[in-house]
N, C-alpha and C. Protein backbone atom coordinates (compact mmCIF):
# COMPACT_ATOMS: atom_id res chain seq x y z
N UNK A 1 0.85 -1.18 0.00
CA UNK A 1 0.00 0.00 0.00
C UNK A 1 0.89 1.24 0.00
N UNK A 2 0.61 2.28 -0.95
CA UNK A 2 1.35 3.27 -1.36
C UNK A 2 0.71 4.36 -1.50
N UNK A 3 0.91 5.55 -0.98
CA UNK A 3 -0.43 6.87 -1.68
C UNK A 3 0.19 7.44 -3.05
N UNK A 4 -1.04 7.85 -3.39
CA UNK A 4 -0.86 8.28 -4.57
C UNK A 4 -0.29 9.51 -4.67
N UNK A 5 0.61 10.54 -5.48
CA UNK A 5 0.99 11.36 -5.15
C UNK A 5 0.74 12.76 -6.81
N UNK A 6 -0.02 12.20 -7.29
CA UNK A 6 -0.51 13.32 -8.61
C UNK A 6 -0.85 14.58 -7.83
N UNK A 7 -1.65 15.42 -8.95
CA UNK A 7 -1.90 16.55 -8.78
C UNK A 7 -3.43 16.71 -8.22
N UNK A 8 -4.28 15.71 -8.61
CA UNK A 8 -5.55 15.45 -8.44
C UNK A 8 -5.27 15.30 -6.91
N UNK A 9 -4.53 14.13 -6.07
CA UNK A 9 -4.46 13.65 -5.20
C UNK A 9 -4.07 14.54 -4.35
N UNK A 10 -3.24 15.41 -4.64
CA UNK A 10 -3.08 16.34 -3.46
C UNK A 10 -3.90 17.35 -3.31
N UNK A 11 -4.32 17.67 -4.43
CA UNK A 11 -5.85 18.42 -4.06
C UNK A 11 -6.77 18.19 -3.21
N UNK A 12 -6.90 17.03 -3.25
CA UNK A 12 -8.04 15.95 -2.64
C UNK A 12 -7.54 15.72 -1.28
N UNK A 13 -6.37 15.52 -0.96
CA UNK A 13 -6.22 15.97 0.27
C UNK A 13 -6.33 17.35 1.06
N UNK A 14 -6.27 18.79 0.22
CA UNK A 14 -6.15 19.81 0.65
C UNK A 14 -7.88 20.03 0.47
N UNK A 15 -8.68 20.11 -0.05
CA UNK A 15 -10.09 20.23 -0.56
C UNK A 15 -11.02 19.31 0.23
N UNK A 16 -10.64 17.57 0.68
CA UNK A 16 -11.89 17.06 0.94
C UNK A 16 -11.39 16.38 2.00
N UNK A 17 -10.15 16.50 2.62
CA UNK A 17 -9.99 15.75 3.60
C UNK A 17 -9.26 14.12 3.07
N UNK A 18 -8.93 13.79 2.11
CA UNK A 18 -9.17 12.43 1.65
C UNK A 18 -7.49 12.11 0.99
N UNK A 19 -7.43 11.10 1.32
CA UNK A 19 -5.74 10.58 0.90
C UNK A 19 -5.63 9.56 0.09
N UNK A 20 -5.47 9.43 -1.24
CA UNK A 20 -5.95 8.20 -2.30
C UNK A 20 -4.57 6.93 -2.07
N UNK A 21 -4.61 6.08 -1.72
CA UNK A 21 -4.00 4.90 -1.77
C UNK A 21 -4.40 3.78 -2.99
N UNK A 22 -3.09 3.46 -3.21
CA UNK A 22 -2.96 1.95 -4.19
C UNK A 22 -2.81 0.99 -3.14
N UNK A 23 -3.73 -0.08 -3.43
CA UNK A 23 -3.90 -1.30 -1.92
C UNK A 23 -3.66 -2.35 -3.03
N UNK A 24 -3.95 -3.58 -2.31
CA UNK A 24 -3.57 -5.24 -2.46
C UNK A 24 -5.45 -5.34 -3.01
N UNK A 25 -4.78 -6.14 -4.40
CA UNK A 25 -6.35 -6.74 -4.97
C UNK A 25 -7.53 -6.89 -4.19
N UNK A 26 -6.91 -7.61 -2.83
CA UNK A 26 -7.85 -8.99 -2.17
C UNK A 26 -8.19 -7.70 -0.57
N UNK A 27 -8.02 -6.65 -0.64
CA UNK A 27 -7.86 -5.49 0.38
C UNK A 27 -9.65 -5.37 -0.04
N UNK A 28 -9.87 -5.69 1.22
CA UNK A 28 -12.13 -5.19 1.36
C UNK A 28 -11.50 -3.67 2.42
N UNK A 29 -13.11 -3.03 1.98
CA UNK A 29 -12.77 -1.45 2.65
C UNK A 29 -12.51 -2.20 4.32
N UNK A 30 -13.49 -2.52 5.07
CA UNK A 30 -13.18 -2.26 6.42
C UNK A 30 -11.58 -2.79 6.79
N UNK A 31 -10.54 -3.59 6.03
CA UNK A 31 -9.50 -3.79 5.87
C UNK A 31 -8.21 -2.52 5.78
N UNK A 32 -8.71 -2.16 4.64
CA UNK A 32 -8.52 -0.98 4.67
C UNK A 32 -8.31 0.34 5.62
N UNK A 33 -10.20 0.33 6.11
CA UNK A 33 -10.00 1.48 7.28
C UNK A 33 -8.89 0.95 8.72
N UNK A 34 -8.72 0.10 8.82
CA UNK A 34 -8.30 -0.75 9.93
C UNK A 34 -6.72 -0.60 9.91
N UNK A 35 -6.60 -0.58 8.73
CA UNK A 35 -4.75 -0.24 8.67
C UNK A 35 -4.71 1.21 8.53
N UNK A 36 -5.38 1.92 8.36
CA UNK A 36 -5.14 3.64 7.89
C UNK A 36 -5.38 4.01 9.19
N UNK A 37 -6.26 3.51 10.17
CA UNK A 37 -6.18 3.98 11.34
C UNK A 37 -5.36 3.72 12.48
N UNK A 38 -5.00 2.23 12.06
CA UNK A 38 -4.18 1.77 13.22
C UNK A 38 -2.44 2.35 12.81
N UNK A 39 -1.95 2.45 11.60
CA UNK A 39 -1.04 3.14 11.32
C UNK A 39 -0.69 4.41 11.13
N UNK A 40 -1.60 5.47 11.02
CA UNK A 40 -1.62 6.72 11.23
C UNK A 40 -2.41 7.15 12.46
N UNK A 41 -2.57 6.41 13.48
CA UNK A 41 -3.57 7.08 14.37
C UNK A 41 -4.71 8.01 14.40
N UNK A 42 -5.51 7.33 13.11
CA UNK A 42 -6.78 8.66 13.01
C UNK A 42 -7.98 7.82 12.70
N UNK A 43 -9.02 8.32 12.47
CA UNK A 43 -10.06 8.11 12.59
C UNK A 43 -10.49 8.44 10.95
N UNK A 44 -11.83 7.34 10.18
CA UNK A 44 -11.66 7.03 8.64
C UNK A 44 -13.13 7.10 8.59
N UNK A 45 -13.90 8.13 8.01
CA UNK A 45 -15.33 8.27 7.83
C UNK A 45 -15.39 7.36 7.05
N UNK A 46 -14.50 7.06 5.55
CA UNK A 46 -15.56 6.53 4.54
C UNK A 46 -13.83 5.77 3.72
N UNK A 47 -14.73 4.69 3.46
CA UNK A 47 -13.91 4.29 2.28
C UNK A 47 -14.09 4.11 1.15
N UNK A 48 -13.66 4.03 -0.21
CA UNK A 48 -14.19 4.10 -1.34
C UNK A 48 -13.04 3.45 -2.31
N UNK A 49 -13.13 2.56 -2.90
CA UNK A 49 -12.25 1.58 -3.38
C UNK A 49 -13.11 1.56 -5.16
N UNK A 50 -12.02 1.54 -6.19
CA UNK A 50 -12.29 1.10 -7.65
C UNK A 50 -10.95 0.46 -8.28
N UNK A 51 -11.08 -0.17 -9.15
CA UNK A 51 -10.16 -0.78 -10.02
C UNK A 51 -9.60 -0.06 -11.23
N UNK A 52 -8.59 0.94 -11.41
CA UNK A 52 -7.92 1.22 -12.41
C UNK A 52 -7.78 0.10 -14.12
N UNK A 53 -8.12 0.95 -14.97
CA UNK A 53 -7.89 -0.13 -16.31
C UNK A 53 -6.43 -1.10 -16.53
N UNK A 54 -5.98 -0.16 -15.43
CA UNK A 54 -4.11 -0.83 -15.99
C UNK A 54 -4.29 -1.83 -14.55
N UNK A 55 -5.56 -2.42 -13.87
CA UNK A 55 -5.57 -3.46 -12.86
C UNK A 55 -5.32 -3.03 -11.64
N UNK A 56 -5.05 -1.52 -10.95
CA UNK A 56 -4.58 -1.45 -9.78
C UNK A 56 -6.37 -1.16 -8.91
N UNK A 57 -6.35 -1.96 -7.94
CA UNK A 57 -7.23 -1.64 -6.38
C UNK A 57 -6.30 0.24 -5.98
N UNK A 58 -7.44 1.31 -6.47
CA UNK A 58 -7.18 2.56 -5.66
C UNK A 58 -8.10 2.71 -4.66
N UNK A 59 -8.14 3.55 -3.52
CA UNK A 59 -8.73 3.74 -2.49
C UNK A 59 -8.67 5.06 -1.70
N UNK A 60 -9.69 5.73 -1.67
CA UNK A 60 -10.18 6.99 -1.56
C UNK A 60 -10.42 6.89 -0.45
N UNK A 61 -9.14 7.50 0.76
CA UNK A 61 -9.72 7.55 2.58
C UNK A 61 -9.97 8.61 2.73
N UNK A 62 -11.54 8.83 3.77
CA UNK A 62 -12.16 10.46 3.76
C UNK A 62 -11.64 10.33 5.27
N UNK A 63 -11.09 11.66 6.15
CA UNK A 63 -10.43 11.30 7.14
C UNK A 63 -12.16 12.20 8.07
N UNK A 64 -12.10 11.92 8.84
CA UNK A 64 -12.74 12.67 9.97
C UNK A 64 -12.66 14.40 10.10
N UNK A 65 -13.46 14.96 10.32
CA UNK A 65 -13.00 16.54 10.35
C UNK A 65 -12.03 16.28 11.55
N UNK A 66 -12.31 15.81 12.77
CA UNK A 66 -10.88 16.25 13.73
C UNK A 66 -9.65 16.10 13.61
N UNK A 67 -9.42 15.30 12.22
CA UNK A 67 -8.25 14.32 11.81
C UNK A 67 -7.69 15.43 9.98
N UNK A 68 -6.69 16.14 10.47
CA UNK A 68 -6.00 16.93 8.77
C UNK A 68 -5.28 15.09 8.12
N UNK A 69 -5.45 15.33 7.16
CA UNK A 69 -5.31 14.54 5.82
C UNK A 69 -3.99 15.57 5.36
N UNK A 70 -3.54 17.06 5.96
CA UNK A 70 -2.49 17.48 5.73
C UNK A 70 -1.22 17.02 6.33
N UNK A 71 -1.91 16.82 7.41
CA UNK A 71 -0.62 15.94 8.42
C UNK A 71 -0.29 14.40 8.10
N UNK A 72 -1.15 13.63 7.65
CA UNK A 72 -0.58 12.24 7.03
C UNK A 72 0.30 12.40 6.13
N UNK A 73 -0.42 13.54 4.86
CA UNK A 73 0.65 13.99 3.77
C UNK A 73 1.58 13.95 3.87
N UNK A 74 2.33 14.95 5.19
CA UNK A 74 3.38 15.54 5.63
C UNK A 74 4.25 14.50 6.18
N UNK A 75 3.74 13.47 6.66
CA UNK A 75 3.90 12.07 7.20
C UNK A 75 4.92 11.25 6.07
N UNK A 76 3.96 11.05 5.34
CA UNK A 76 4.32 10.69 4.12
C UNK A 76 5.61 10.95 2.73
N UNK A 77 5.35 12.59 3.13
CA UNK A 77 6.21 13.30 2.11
C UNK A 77 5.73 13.62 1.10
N UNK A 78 3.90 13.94 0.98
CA UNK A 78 3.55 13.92 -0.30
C UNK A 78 3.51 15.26 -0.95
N UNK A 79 3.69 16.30 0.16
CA UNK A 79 3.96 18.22 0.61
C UNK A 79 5.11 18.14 0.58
């Protein structure tokens, strides 16, 4: 699992709260929320998972308002 780091994506973190990850095929959302929280210590309103044409599982984490999606970034290195 890797975040995505385009131009769209960092928007989407600065605009909706939300941090787009590339996950594992066989990755179900509550899987998902379960590692984004237990590894960043935050809290995961919503998950939202689709399949890219070139085969990749992406995944759209909406973070909680008490929880910046700027600070994972920053975490990350995606700022």
């Amino acid at each position: 699992m890797y975040p995505i780091t385009t131009e769209k994506a960092i928007g989407l973190v600065e605009l909706q709260n939300t941090i787009q990850f590339v996950v594992d095929m066989k990755a179900t959302k509550p899987e998902i929320k379960k590692e984004v929280e237990e590894t960043f210590s935050v809290k995961v309103q919503s998950v939202n998972t689709y399949v890219t044409p070139k085969g990749e599982k992406r995944a759209y984490v909406k973070l909680k308002k008490e929880f910046k999606a700027d600070d994972i970034a920053a975490k990350l290195k995606m700022v």
